[in-house]
N, C-alpha and C. Protein backbone atom coordinates (compact mmCIF):
# COMPACT_ATOMS: atom_id res chain seq x y z
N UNK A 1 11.11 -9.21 5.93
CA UNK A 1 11.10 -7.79 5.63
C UNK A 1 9.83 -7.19 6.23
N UNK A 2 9.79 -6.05 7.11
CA UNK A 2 8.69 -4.88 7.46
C UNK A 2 8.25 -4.61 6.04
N UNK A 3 6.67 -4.00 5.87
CA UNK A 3 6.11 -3.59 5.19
C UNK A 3 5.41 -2.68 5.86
N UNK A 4 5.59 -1.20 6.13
CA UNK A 4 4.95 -0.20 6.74
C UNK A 4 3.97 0.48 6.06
N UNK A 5 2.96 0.13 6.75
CA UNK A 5 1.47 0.50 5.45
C UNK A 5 0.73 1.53 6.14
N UNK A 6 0.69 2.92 5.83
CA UNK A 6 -0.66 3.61 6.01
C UNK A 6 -1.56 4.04 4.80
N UNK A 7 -3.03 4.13 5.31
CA UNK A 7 -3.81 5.22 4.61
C UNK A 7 -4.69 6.20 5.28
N UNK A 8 -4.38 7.20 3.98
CA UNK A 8 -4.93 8.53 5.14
C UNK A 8 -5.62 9.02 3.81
N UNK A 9 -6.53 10.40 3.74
CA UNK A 9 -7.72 10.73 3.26
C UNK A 9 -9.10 10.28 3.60
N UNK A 10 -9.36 10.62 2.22
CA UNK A 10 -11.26 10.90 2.24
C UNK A 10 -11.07 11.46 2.83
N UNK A 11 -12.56 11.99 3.10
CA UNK A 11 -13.42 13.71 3.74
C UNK A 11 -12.87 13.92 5.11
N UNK A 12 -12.66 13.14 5.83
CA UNK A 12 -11.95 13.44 6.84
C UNK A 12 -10.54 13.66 7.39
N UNK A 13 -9.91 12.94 6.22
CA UNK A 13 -8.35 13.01 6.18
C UNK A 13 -7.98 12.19 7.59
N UNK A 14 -8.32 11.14 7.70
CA UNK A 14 -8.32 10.32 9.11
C UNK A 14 -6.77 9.30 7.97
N UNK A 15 -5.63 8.98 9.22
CA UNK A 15 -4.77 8.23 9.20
C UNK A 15 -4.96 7.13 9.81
N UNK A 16 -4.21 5.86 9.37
CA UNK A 16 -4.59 4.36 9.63
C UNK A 16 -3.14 4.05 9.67
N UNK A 17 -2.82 3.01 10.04
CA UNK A 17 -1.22 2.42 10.04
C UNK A 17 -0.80 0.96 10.21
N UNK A 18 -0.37 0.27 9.96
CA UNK A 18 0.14 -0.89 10.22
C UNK A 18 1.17 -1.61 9.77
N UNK A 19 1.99 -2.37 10.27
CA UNK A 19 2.65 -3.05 9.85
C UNK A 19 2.75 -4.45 9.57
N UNK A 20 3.40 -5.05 8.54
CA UNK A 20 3.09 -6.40 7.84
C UNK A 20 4.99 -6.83 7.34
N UNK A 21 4.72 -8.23 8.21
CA UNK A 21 6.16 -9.10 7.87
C UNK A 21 5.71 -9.67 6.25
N UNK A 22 6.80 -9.67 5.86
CA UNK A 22 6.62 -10.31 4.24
C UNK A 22 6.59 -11.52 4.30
N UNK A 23 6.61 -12.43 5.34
CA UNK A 23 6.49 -13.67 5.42
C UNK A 23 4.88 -14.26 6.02
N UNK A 24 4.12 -13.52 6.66
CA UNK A 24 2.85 -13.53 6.93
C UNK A 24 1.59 -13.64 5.89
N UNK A 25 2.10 -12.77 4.42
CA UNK A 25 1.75 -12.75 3.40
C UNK A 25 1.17 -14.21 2.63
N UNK A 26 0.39 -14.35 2.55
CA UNK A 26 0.07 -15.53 1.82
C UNK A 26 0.37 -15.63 0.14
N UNK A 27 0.50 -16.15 -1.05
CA UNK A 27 1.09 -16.22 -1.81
C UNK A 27 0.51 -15.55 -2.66
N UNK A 28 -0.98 -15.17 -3.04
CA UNK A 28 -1.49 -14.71 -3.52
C UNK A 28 -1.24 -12.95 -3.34
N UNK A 29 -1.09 -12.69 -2.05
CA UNK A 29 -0.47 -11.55 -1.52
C UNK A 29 0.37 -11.02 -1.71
N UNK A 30 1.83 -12.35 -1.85
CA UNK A 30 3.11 -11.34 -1.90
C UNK A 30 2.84 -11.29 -3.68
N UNK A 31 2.14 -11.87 -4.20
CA UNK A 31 2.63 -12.23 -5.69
C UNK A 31 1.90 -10.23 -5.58
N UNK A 32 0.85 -10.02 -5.27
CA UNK A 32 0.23 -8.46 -5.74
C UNK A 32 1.44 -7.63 -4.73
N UNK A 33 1.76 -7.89 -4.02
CA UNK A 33 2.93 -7.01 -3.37
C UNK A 33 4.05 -6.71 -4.29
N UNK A 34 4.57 -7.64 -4.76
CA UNK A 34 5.29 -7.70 -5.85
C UNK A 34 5.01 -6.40 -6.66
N UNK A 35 3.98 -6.66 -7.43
CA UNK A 35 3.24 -5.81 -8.17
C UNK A 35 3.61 -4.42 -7.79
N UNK A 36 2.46 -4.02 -6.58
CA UNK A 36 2.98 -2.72 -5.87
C UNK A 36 4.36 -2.58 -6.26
N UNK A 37 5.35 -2.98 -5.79
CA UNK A 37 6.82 -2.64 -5.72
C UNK A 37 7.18 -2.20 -6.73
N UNK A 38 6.66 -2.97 -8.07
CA UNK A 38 7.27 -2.92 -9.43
C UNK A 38 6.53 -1.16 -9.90
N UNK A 39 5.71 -0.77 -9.48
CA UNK A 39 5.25 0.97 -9.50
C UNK A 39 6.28 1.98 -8.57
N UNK A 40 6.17 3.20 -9.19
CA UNK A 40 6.30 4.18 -8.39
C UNK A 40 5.11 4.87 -7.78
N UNK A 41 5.32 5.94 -7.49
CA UNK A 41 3.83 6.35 -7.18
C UNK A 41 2.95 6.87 -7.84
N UNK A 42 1.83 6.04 -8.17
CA UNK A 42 0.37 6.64 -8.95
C UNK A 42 -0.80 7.02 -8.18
N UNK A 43 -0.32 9.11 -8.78
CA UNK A 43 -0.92 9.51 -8.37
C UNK A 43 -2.27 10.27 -9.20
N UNK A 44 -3.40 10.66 -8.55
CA UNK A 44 -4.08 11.54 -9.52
C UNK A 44 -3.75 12.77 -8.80
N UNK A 45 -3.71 13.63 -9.46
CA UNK A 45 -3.67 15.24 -8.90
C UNK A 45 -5.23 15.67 -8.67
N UNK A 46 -5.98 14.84 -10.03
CA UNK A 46 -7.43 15.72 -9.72
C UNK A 46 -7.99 14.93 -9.11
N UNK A 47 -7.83 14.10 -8.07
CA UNK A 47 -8.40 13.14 -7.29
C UNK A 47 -8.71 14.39 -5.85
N UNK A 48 -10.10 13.86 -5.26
CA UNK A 48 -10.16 14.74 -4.37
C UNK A 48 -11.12 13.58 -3.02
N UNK A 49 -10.85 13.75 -1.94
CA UNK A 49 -11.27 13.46 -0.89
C UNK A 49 -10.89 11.82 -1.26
N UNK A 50 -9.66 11.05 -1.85
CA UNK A 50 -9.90 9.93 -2.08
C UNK A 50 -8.65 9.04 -0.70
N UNK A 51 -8.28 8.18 -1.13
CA UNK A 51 -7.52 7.85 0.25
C UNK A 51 -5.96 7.51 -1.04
N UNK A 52 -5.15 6.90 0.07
CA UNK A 52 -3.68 7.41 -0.41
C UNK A 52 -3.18 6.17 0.54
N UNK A 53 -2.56 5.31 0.11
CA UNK A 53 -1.77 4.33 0.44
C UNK A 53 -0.37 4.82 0.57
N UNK A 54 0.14 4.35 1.08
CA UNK A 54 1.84 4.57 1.37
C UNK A 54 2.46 3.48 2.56
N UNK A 55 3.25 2.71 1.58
CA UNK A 55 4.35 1.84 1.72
C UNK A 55 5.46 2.20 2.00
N UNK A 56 6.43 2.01 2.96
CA UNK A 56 7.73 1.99 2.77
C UNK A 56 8.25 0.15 3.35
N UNK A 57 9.45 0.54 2.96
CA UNK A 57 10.06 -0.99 3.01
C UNK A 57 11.44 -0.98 2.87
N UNK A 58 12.79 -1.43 2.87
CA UNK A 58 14.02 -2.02 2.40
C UNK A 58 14.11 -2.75 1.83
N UNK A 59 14.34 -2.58 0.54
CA UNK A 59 14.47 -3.55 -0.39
C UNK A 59 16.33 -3.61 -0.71
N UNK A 60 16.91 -4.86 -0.62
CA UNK A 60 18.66 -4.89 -0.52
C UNK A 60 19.12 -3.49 0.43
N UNK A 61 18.75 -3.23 1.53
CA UNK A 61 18.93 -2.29 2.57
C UNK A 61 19.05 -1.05 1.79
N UNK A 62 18.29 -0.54 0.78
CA UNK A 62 17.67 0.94 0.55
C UNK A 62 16.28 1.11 0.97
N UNK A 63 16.10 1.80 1.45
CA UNK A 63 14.81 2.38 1.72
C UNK A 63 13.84 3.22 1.08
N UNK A 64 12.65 2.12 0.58
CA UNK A 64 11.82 2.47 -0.74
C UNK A 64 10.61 3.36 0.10
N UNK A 65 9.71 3.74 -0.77
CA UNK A 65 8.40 4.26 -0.72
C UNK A 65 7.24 4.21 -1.65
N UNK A 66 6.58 4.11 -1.59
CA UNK A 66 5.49 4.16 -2.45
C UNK A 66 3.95 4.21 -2.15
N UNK A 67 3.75 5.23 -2.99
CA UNK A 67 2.43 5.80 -3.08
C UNK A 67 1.99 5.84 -3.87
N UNK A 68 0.46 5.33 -3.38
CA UNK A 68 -0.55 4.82 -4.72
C UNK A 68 -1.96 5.39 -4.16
N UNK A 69 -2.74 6.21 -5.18
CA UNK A 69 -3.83 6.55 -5.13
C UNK A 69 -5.05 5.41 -4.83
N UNK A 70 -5.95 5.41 -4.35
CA UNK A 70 -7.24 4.02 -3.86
C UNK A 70 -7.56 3.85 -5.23
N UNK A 71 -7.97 5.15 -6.11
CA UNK A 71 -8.50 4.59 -7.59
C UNK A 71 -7.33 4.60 -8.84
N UNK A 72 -6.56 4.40 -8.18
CA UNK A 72 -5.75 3.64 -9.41
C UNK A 72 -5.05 2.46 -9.07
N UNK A 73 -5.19 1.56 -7.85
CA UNK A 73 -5.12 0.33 -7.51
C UNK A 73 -5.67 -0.42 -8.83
N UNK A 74 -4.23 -1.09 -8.99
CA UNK A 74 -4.92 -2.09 -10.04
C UNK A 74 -5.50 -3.23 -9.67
N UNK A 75 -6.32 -4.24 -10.67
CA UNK A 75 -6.68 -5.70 -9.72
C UNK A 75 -5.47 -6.49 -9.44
N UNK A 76 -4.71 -6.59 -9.89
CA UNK A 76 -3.36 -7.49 -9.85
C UNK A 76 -2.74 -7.14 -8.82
N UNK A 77 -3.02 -5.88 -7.46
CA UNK A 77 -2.38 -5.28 -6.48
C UNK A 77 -3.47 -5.88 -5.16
N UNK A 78 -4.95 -6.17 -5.99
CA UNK A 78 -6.07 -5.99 -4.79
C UNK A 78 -5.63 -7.20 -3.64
N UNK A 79 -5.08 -7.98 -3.79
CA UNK A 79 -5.16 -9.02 -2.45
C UNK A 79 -4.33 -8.46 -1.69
N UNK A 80 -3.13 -7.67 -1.80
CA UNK A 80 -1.98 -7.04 -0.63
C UNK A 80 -2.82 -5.89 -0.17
N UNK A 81 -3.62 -4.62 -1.35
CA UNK A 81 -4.63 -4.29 -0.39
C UNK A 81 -5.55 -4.46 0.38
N UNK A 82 -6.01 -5.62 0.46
CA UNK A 82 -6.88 -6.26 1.14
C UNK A 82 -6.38 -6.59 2.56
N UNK A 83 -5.47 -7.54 2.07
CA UNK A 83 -4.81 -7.95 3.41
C UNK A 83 -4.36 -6.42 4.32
N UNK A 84 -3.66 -5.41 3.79
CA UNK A 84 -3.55 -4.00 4.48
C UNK A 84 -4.54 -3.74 5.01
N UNK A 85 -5.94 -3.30 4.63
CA UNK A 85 -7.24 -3.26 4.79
C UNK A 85 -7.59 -4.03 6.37
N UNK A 86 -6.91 -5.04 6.11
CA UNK A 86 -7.82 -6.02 7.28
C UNK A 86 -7.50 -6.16 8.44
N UNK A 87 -5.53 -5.19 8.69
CA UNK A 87 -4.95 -4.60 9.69
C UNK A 87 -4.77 -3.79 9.96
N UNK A 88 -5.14 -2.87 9.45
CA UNK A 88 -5.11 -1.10 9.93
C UNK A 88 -6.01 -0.49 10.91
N UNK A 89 -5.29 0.02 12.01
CA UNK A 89 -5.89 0.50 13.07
C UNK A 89 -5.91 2.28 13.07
């Protein structure tokens, strides 16, 4: 499965992008990917200049999305952000 990852914000509102096979994922990874999936999107409204994750994916050939604010990343999500983090151009 594709995992289409950008983030865009902070003060500059600069966009990042990448993509990630679900099999590249190391286990610790897909287990917080997981995670992600199991949310919809958490957002803050009064969040300001912060950054903004957004996932899409096919999950049983529907096409999901999800968006998650940087400060409401939980720890149980941080290793799939990380790994995102460490490919975004």
């Amino acid at each position: 499965m594709k995992i289409h990852c950008a983030k865009s914000g902070g003060f500059m509102g600069r966009l990042q992008s990448c993509t990630l096979e679900l099999d590249e994922l190391n286990p610790s990874e897909n287990e917080a990917f997981k995670e992600v999936v199991k949310k919809k999107d958490l957002r803050d409204e009064n969040a300001r200049d912060s950054f903004v994750y957004c996932f899409s994916f096919e999950e049983n050939n529907i096409p999901k999305e999800i968006n998650i604010e940087e400060s409401l990343i939980q720890e149980n999500m941080q290793a799939f952000i990380d790994k995102v983090n460490s490919k975004l151009t």
